[in-house]
N, C-alpha and C. Protein backbone atom coordinates (compact mmCIF):
# COMPACT_ATOMS: atom_id res chain seq x y z
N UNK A 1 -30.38 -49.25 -9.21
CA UNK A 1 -29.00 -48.85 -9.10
C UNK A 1 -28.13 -49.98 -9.67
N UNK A 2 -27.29 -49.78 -10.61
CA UNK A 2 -26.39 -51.01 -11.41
C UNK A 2 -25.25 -51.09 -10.55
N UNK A 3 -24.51 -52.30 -10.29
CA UNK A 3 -23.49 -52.70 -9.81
C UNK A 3 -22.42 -52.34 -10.07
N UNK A 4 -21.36 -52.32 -9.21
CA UNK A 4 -20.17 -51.84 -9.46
C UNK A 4 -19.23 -52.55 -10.62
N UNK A 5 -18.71 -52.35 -11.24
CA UNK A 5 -17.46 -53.17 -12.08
C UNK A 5 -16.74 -53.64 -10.63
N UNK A 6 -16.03 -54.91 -11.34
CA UNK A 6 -15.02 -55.02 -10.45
C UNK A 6 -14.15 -54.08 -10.42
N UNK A 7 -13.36 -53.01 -11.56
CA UNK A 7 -12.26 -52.12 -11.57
C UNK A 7 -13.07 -51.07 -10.59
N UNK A 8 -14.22 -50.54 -10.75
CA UNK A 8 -14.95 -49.55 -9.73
C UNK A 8 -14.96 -50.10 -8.38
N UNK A 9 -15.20 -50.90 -8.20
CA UNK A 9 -15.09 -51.58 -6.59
C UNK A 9 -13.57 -51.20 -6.01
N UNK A 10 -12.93 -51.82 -6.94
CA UNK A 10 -11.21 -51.88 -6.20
C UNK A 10 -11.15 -50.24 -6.66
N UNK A 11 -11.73 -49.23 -7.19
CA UNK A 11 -11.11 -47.96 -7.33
C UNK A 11 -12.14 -47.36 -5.89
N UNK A 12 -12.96 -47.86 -5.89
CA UNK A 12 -13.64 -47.20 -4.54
C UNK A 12 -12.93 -47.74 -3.51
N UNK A 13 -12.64 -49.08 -3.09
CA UNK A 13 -12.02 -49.32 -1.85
C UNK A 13 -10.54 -48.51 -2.05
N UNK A 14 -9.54 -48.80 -2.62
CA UNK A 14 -8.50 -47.65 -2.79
C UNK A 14 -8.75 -46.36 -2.37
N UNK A 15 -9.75 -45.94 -2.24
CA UNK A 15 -10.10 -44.21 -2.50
C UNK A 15 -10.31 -44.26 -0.97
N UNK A 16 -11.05 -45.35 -0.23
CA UNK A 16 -11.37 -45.14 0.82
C UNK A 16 -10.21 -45.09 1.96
N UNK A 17 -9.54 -46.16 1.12
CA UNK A 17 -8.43 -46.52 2.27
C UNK A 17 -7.21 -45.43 2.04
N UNK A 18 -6.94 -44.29 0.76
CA UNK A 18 -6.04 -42.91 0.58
C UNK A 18 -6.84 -42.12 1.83
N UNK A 19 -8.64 -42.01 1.51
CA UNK A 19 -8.93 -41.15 2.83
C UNK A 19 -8.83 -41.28 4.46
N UNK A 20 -9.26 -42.63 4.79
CA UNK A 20 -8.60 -42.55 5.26
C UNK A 20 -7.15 -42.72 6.47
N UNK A 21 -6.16 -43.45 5.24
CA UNK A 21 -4.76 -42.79 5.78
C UNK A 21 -4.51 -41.46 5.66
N UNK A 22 -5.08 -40.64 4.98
CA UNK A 22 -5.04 -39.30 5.01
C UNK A 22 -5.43 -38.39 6.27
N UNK A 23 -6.46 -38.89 6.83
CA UNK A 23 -6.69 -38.44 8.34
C UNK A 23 -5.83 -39.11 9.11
N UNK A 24 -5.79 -40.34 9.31
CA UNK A 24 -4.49 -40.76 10.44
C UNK A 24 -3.39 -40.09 10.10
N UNK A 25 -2.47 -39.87 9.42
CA UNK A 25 -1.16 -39.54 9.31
C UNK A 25 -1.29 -38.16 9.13
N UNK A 26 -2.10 -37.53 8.73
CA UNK A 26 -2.45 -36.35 9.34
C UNK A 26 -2.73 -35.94 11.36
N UNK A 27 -3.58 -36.52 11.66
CA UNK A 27 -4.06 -36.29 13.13
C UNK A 27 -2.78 -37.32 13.87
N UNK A 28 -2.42 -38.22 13.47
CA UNK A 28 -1.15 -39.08 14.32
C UNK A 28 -0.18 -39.19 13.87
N UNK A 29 0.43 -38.91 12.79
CA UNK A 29 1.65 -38.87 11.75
C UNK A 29 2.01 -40.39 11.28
N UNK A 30 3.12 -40.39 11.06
CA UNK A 30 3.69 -41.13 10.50
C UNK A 30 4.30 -42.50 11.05
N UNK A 31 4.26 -42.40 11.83
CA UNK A 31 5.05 -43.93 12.44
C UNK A 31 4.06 -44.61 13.64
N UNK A 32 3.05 -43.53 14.23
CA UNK A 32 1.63 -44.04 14.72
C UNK A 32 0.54 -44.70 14.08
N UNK A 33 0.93 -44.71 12.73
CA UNK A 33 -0.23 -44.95 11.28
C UNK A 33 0.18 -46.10 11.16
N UNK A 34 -1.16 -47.17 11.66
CA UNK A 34 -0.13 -48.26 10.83
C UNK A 34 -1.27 -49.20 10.13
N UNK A 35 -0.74 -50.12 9.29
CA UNK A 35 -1.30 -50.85 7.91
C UNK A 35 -2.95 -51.03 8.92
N UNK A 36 -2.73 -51.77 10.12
CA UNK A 36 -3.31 -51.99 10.55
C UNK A 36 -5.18 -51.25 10.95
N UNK A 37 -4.17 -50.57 11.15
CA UNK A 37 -5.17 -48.97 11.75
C UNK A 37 -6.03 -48.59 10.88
N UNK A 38 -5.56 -48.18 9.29
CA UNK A 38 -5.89 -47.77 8.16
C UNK A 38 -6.75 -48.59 7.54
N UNK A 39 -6.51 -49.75 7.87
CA UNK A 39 -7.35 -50.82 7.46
C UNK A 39 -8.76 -50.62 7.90
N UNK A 40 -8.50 -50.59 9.37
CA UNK A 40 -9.82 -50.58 10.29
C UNK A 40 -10.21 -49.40 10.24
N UNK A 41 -10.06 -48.15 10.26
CA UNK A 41 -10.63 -46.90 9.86
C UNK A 41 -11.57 -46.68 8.34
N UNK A 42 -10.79 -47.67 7.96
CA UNK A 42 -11.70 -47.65 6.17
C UNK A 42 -12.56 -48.68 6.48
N UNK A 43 -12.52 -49.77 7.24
CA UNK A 43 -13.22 -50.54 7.13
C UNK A 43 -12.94 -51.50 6.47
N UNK A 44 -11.97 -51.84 5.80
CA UNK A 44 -11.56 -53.10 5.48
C UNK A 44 -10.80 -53.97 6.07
N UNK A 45 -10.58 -55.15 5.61
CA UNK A 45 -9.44 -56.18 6.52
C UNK A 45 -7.75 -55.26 5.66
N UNK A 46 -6.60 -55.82 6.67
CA UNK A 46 -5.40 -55.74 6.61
C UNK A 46 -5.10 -56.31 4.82
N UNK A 47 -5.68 -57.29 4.11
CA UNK A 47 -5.12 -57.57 3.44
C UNK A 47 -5.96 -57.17 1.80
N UNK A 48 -7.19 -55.82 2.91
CA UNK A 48 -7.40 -55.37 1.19
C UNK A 48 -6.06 -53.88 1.32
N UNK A 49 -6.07 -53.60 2.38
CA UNK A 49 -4.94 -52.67 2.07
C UNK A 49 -3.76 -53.19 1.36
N UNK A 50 -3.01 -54.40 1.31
CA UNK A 50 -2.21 -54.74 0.43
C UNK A 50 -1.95 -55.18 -0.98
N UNK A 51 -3.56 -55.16 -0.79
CA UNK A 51 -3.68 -55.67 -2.24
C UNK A 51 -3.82 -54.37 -2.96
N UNK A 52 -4.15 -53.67 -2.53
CA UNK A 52 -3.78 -51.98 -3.12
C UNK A 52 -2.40 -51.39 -2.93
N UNK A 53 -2.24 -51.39 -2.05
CA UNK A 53 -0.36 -50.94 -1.93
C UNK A 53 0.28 -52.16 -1.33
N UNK A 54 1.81 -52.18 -1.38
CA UNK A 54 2.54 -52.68 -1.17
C UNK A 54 3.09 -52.82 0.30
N UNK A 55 2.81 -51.49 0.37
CA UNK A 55 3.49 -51.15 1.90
C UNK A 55 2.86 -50.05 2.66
N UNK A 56 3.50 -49.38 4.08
CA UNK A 56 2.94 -48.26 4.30
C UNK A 56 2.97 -46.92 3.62
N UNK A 57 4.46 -47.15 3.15
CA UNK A 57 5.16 -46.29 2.51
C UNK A 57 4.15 -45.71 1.06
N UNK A 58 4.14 -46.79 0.62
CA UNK A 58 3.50 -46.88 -0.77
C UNK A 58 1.70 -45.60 -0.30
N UNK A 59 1.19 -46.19 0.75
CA UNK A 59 -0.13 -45.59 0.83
C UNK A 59 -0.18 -44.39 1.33
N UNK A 60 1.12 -44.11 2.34
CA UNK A 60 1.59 -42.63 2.44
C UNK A 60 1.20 -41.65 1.44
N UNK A 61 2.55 -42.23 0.45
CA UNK A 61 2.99 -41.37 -0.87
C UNK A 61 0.97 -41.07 -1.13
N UNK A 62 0.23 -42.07 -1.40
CA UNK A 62 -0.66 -41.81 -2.17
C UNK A 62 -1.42 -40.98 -1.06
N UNK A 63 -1.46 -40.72 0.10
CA UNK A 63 -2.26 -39.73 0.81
C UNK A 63 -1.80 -38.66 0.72
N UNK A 64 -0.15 -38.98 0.49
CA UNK A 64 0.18 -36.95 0.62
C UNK A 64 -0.30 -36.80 -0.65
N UNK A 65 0.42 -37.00 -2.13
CA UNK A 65 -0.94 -37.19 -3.36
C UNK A 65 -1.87 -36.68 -3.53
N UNK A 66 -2.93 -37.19 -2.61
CA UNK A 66 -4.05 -36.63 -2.25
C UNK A 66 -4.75 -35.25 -2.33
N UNK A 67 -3.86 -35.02 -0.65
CA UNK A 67 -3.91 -34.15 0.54
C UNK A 67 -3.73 -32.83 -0.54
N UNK A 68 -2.36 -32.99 -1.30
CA UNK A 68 -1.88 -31.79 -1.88
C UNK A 68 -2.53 -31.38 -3.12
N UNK A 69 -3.43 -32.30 -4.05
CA UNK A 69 -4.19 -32.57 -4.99
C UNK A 69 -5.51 -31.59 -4.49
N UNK A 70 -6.06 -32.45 -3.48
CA UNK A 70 -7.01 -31.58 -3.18
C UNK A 70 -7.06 -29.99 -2.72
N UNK A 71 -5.50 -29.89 -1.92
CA UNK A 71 -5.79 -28.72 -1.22
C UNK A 71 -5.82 -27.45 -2.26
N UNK A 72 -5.01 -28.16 -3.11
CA UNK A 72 -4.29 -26.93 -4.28
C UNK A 72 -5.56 -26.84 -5.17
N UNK A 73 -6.58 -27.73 -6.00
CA UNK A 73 -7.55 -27.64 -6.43
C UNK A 73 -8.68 -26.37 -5.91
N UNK A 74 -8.63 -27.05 -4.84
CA UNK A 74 -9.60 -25.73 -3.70
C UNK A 74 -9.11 -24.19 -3.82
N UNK A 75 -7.77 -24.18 -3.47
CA UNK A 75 -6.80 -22.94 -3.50
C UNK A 75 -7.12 -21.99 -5.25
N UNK A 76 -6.54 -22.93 -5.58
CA UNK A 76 -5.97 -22.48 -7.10
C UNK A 76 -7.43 -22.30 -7.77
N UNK A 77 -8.29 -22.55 -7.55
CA UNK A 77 -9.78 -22.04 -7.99
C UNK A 77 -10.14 -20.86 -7.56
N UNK A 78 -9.90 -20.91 -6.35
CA UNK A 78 -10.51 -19.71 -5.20
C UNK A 78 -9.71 -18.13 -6.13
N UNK A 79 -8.20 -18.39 -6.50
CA UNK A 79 -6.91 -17.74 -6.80
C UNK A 79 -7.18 -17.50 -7.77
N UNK A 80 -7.81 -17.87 -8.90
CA UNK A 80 -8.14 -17.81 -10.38
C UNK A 80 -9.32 -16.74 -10.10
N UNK A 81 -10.20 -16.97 -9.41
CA UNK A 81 -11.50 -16.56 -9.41
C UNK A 81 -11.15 -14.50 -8.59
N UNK A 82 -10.17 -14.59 -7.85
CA UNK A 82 -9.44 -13.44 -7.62
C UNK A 82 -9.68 -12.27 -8.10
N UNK A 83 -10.53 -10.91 -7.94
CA UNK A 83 -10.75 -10.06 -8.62
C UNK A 83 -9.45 -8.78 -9.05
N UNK A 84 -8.64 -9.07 -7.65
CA UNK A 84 -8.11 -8.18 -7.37
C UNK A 84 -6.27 -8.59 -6.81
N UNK A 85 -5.49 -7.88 -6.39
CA UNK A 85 -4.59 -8.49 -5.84
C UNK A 85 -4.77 -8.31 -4.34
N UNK A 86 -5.53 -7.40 -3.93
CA UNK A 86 -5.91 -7.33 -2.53
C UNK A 86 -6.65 -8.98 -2.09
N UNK A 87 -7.81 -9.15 -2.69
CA UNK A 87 -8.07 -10.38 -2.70
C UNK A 87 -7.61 -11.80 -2.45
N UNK A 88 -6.44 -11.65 -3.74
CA UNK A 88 -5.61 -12.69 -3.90
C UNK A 88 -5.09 -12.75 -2.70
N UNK A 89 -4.40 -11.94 -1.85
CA UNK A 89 -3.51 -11.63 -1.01
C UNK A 89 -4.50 -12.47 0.26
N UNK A 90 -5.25 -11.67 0.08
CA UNK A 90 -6.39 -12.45 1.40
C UNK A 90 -6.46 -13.94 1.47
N UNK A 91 -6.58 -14.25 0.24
CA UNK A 91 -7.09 -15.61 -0.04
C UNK A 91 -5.84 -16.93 0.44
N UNK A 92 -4.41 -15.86 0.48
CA UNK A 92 -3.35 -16.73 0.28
C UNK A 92 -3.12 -16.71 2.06
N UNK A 93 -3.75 -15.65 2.41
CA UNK A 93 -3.39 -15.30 4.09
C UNK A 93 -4.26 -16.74 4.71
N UNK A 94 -5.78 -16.61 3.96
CA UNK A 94 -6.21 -17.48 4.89
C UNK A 94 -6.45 -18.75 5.23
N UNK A 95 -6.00 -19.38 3.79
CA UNK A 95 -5.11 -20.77 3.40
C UNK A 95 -4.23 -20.86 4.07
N UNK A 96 -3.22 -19.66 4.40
CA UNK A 96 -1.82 -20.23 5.41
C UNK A 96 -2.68 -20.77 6.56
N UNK A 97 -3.30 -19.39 7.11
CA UNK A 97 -4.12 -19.74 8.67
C UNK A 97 -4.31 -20.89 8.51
N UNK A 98 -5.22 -21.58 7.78
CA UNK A 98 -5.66 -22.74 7.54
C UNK A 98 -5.40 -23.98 8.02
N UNK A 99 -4.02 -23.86 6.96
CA UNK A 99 -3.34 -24.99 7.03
C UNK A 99 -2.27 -25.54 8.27
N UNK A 100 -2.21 -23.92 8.77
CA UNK A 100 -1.35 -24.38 9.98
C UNK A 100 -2.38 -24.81 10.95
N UNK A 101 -3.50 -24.86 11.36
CA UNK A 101 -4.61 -25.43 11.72
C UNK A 101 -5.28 -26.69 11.10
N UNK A 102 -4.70 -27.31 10.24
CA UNK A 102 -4.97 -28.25 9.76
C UNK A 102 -4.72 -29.76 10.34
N UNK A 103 -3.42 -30.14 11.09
CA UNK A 103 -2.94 -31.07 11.69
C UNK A 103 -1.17 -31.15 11.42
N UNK A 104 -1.01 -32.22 11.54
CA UNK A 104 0.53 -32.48 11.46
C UNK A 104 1.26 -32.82 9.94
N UNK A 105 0.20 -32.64 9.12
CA UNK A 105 1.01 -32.77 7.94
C UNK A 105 2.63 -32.57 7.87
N UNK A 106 3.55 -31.26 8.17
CA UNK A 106 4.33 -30.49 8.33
C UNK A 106 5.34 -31.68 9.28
N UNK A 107 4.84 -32.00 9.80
CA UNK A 107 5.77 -32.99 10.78
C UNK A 107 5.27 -34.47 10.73
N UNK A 108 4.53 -34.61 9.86
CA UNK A 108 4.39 -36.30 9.32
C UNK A 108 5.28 -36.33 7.68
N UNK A 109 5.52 -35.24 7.11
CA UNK A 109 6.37 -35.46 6.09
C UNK A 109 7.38 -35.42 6.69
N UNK A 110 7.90 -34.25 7.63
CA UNK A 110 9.31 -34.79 7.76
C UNK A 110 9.56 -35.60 8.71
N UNK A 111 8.68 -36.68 9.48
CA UNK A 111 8.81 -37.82 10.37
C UNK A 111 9.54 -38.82 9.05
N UNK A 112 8.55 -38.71 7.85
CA UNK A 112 8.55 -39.95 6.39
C UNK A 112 9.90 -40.02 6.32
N UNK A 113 9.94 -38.42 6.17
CA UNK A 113 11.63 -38.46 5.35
C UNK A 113 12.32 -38.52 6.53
N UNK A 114 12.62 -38.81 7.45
CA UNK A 114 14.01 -39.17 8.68
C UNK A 114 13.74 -40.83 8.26
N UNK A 115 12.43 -41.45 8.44
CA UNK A 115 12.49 -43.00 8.35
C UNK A 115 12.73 -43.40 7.47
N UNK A 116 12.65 -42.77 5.81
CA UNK A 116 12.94 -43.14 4.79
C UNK A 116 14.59 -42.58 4.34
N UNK A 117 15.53 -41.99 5.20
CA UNK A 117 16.14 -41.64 4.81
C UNK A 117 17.51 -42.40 3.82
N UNK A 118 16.96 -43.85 4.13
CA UNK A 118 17.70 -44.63 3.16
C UNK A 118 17.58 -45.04 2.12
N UNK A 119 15.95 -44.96 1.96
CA UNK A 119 15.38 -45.14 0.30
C UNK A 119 15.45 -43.85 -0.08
N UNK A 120 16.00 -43.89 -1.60
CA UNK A 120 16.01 -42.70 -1.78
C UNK A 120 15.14 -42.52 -3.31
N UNK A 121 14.65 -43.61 -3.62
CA UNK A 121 13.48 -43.30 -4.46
C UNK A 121 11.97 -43.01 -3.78
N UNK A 122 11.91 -43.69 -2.10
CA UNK A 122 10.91 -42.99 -1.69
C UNK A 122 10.96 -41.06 -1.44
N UNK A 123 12.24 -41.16 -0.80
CA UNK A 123 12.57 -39.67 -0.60
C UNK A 123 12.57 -38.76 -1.92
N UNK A 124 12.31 -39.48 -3.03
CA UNK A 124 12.56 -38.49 -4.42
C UNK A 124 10.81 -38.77 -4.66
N UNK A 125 9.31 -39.51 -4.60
CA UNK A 125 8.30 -39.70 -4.82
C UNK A 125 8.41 -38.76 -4.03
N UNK A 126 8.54 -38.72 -2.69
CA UNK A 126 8.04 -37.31 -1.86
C UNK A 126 8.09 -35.32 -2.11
N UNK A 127 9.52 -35.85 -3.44
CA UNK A 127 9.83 -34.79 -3.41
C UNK A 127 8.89 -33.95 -4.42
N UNK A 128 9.14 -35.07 -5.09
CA UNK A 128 8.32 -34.93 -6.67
C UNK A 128 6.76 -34.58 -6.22
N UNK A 129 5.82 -34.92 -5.27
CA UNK A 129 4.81 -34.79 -5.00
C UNK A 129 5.06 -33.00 -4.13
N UNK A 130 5.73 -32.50 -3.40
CA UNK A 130 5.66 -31.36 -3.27
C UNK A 130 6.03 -30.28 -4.24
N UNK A 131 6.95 -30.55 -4.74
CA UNK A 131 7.37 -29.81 -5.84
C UNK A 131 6.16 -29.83 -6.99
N UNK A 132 5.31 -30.28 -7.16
CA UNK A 132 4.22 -30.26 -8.43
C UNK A 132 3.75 -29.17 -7.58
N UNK A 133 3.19 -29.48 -6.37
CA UNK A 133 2.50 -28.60 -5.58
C UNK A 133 2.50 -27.11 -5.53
N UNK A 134 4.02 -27.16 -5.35
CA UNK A 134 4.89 -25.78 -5.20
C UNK A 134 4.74 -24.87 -6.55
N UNK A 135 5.16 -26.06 -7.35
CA UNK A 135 5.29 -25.05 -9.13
C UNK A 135 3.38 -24.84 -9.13
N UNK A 136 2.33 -25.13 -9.23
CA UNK A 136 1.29 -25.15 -9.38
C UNK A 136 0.92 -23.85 -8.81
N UNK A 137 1.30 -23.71 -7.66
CA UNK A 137 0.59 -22.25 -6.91
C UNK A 137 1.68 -21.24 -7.24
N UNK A 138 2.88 -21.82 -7.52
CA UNK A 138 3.69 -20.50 -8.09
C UNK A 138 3.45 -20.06 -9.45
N UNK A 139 3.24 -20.69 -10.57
CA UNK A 139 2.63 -20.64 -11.66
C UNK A 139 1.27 -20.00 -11.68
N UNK A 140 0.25 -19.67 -10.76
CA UNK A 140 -0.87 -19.21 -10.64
C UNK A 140 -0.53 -17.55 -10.11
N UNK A 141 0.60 -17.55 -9.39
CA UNK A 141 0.96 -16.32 -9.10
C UNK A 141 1.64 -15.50 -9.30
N UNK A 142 2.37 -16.17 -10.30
CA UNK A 142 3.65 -14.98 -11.09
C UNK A 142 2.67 -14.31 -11.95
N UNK A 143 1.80 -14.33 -12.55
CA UNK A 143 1.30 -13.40 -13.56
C UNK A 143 0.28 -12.27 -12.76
N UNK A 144 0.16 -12.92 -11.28
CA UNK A 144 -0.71 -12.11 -11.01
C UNK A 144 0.10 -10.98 -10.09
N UNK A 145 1.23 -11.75 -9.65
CA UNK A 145 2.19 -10.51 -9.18
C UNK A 145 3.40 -10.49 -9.53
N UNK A 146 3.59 -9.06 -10.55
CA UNK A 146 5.01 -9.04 -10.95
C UNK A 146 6.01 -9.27 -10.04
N UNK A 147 5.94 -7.71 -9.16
CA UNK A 147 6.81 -7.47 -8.31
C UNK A 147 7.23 -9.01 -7.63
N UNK A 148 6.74 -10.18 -7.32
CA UNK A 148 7.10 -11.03 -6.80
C UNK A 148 8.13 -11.70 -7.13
N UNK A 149 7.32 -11.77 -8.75
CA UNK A 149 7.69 -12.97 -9.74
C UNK A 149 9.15 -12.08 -10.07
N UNK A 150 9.46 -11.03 -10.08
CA UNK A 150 10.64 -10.03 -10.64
C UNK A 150 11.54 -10.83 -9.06
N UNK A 151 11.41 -10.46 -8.00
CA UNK A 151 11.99 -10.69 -6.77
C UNK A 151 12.65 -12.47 -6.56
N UNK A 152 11.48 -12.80 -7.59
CA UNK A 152 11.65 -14.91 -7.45
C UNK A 152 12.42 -15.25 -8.38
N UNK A 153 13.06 -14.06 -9.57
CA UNK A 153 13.50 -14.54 -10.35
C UNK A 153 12.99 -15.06 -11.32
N UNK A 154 11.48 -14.87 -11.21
CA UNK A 154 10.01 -15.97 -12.24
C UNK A 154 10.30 -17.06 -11.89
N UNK A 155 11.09 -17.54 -10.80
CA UNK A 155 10.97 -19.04 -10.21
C UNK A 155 9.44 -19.36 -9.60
N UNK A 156 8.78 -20.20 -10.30
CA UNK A 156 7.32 -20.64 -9.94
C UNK A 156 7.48 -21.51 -8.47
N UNK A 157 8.03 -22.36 -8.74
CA UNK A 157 8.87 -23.83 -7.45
C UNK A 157 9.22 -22.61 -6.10
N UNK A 158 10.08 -21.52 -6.49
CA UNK A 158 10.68 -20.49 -5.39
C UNK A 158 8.99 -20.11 -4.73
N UNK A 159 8.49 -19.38 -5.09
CA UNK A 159 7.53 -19.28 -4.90
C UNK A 159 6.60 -19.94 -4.23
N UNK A 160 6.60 -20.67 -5.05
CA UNK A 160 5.65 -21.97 -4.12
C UNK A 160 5.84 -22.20 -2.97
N UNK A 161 7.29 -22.65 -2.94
CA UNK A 161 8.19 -23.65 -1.42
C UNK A 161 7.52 -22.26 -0.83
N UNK A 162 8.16 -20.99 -0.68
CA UNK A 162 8.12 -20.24 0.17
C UNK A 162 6.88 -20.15 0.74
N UNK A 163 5.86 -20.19 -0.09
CA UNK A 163 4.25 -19.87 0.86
C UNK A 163 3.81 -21.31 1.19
N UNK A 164 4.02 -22.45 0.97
CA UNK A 164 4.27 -23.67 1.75
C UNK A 164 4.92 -23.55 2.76
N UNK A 165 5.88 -22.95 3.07
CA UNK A 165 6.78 -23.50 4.17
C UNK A 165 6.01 -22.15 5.37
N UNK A 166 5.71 -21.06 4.90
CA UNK A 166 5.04 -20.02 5.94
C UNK A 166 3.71 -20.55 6.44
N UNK A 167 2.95 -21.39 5.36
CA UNK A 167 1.38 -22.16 5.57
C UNK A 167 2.04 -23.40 6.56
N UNK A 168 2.68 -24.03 6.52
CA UNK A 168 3.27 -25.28 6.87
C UNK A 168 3.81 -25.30 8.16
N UNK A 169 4.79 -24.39 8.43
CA UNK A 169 5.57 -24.23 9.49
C UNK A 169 5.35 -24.80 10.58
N UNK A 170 5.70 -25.99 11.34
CA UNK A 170 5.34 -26.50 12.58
C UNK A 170 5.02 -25.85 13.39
N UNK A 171 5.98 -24.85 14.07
CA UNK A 171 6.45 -23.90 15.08
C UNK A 171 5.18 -23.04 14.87
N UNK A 172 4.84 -22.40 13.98
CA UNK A 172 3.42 -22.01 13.88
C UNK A 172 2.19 -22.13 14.01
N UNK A 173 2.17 -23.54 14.35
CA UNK A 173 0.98 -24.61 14.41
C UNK A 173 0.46 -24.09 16.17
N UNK A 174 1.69 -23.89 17.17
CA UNK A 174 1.84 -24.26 18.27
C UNK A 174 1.87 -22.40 18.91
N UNK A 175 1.77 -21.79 18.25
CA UNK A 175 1.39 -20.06 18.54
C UNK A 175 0.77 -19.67 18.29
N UNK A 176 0.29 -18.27 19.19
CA UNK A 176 -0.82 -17.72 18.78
C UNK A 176 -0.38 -16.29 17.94
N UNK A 177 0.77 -16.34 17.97
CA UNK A 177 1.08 -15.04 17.44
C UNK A 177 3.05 -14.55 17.04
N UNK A 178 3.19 -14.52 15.76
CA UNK A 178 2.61 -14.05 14.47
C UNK A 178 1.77 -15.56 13.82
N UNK A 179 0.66 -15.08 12.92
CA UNK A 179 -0.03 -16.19 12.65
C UNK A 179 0.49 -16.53 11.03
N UNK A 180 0.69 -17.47 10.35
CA UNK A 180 1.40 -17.67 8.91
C UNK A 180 0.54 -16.67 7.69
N UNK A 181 -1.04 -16.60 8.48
CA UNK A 181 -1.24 -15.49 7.23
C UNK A 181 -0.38 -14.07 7.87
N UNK A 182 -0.33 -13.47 8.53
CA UNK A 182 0.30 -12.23 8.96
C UNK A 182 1.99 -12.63 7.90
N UNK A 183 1.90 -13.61 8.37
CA UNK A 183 3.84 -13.73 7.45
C UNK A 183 3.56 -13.64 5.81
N UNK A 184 2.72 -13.98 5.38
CA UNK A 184 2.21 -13.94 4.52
C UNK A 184 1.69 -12.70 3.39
N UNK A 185 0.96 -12.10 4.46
CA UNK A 185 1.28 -10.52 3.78
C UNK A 185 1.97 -9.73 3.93
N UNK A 186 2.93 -10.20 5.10
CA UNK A 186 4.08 -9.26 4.81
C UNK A 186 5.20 -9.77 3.61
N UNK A 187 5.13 -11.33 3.17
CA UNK A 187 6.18 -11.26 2.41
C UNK A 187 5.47 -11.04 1.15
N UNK A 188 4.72 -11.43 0.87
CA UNK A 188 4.11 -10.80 -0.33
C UNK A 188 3.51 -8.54 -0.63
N UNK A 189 3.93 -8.18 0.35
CA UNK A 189 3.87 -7.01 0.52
C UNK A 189 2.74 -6.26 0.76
N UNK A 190 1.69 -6.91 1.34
CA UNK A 190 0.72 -5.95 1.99
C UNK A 190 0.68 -5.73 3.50
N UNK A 191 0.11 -4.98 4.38
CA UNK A 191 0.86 -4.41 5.67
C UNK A 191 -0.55 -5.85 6.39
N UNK A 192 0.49 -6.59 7.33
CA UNK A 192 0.21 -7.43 8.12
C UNK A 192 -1.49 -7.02 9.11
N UNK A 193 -2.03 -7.94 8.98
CA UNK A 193 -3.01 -7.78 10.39
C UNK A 193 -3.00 -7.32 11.73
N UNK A 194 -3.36 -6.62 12.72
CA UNK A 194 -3.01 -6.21 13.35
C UNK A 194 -3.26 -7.68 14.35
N UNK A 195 -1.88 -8.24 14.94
CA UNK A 195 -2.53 -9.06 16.53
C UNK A 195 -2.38 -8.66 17.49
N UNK A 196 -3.02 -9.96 18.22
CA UNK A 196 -2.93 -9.56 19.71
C UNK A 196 -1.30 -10.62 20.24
N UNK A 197 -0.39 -10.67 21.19
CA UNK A 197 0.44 -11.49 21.31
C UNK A 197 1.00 -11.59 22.48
């Protein structure tokens, strides 16, 4: 087995320490996460985390990054691969479920943005990282549904935010009923799941 480069070493420890701050600030959010923690969860000392980022802030940005990198990869494959729009529809229901089962994402971004509310180039990296997100899955779905894309205006971003914010929804996280896929096919127009509530 050949040795790492030094640039491979520092790209593997980086990678370790995005994953995971990506579970802490996920499972504890944002102001429970600290340099410290992240350090010791990856397994390194406090000061290889700095030598990779700057700050907390800085390793945030690169977990949400991540988080949204990966999730949409997974998604937007599954969505491509789509035979049907019944399908599609399913696929988008059970990603919402999902994600509202996922952790606190939903309320560790907007913990970021109340603490960051004075930087406002952090608050614009944040924005910029959802918004790719947003246009990405809206762009995958205007061609596959007119009627939507006619209703969104062909806004890809409209689109997006909207089935983010139904997958996302805090308040959703914490019920058993309506569940974000049920919101889900109803706003995209197929007749909701039947629950129990």
């Amino acid at each position: 087995m050949s040795r790492l480069t030094r640039s491979q070493s520092q790209e593997q420890t980086r990678q370790r320490l995005i994953d995971a701050a990506r579970e802490l600030f996920r499972r504890d959010g944002f102001a429970a996460t600290s340099i410290d923690r992240i350090a010791e969860a990856a397994g390194y000392s406090k000061g290889a985390v700095y030598s990779n980022f700057a700050c907390k802030e800085e390793i945030f940005l690169a977990a949400l990054q991540a988080e949204g990198a990966q999730s949409m990869a997974k998604l937007l494959e599954a969505l491509h691969a789509a035979p049907d729009t019944a399908t599609l529809i399913d696929l988008l229901a059970d990603w919402a479920d999902a994600r509202a089962g996922s952790g606190n994402w939903a309320l560790t971004i907007m913990e970021y943005a109340r603490q960051a509310e004075n930087n406002a180039e952090a608050l614009c990296q944040q924005e910029k990282i959802l918004r790719a997100c947003w246009q990405q899955l809206g762009a995958c779905l205007l061609p596959r549904l007119p009627d939507l894309a006619r209703r969104a205006g062909h806004d890809a971003q409209m689109v997006g935010a909207l089935l983010f914010e139904l997958a996302h929804a805090p308040a959703l996280a914490h019920v058993d009923s309506p569940r974000p896929g049920a919101l889900v096919r109803l706003v995209l127009g197929a007749a909701p799941a039947a629950e129990q509530g």
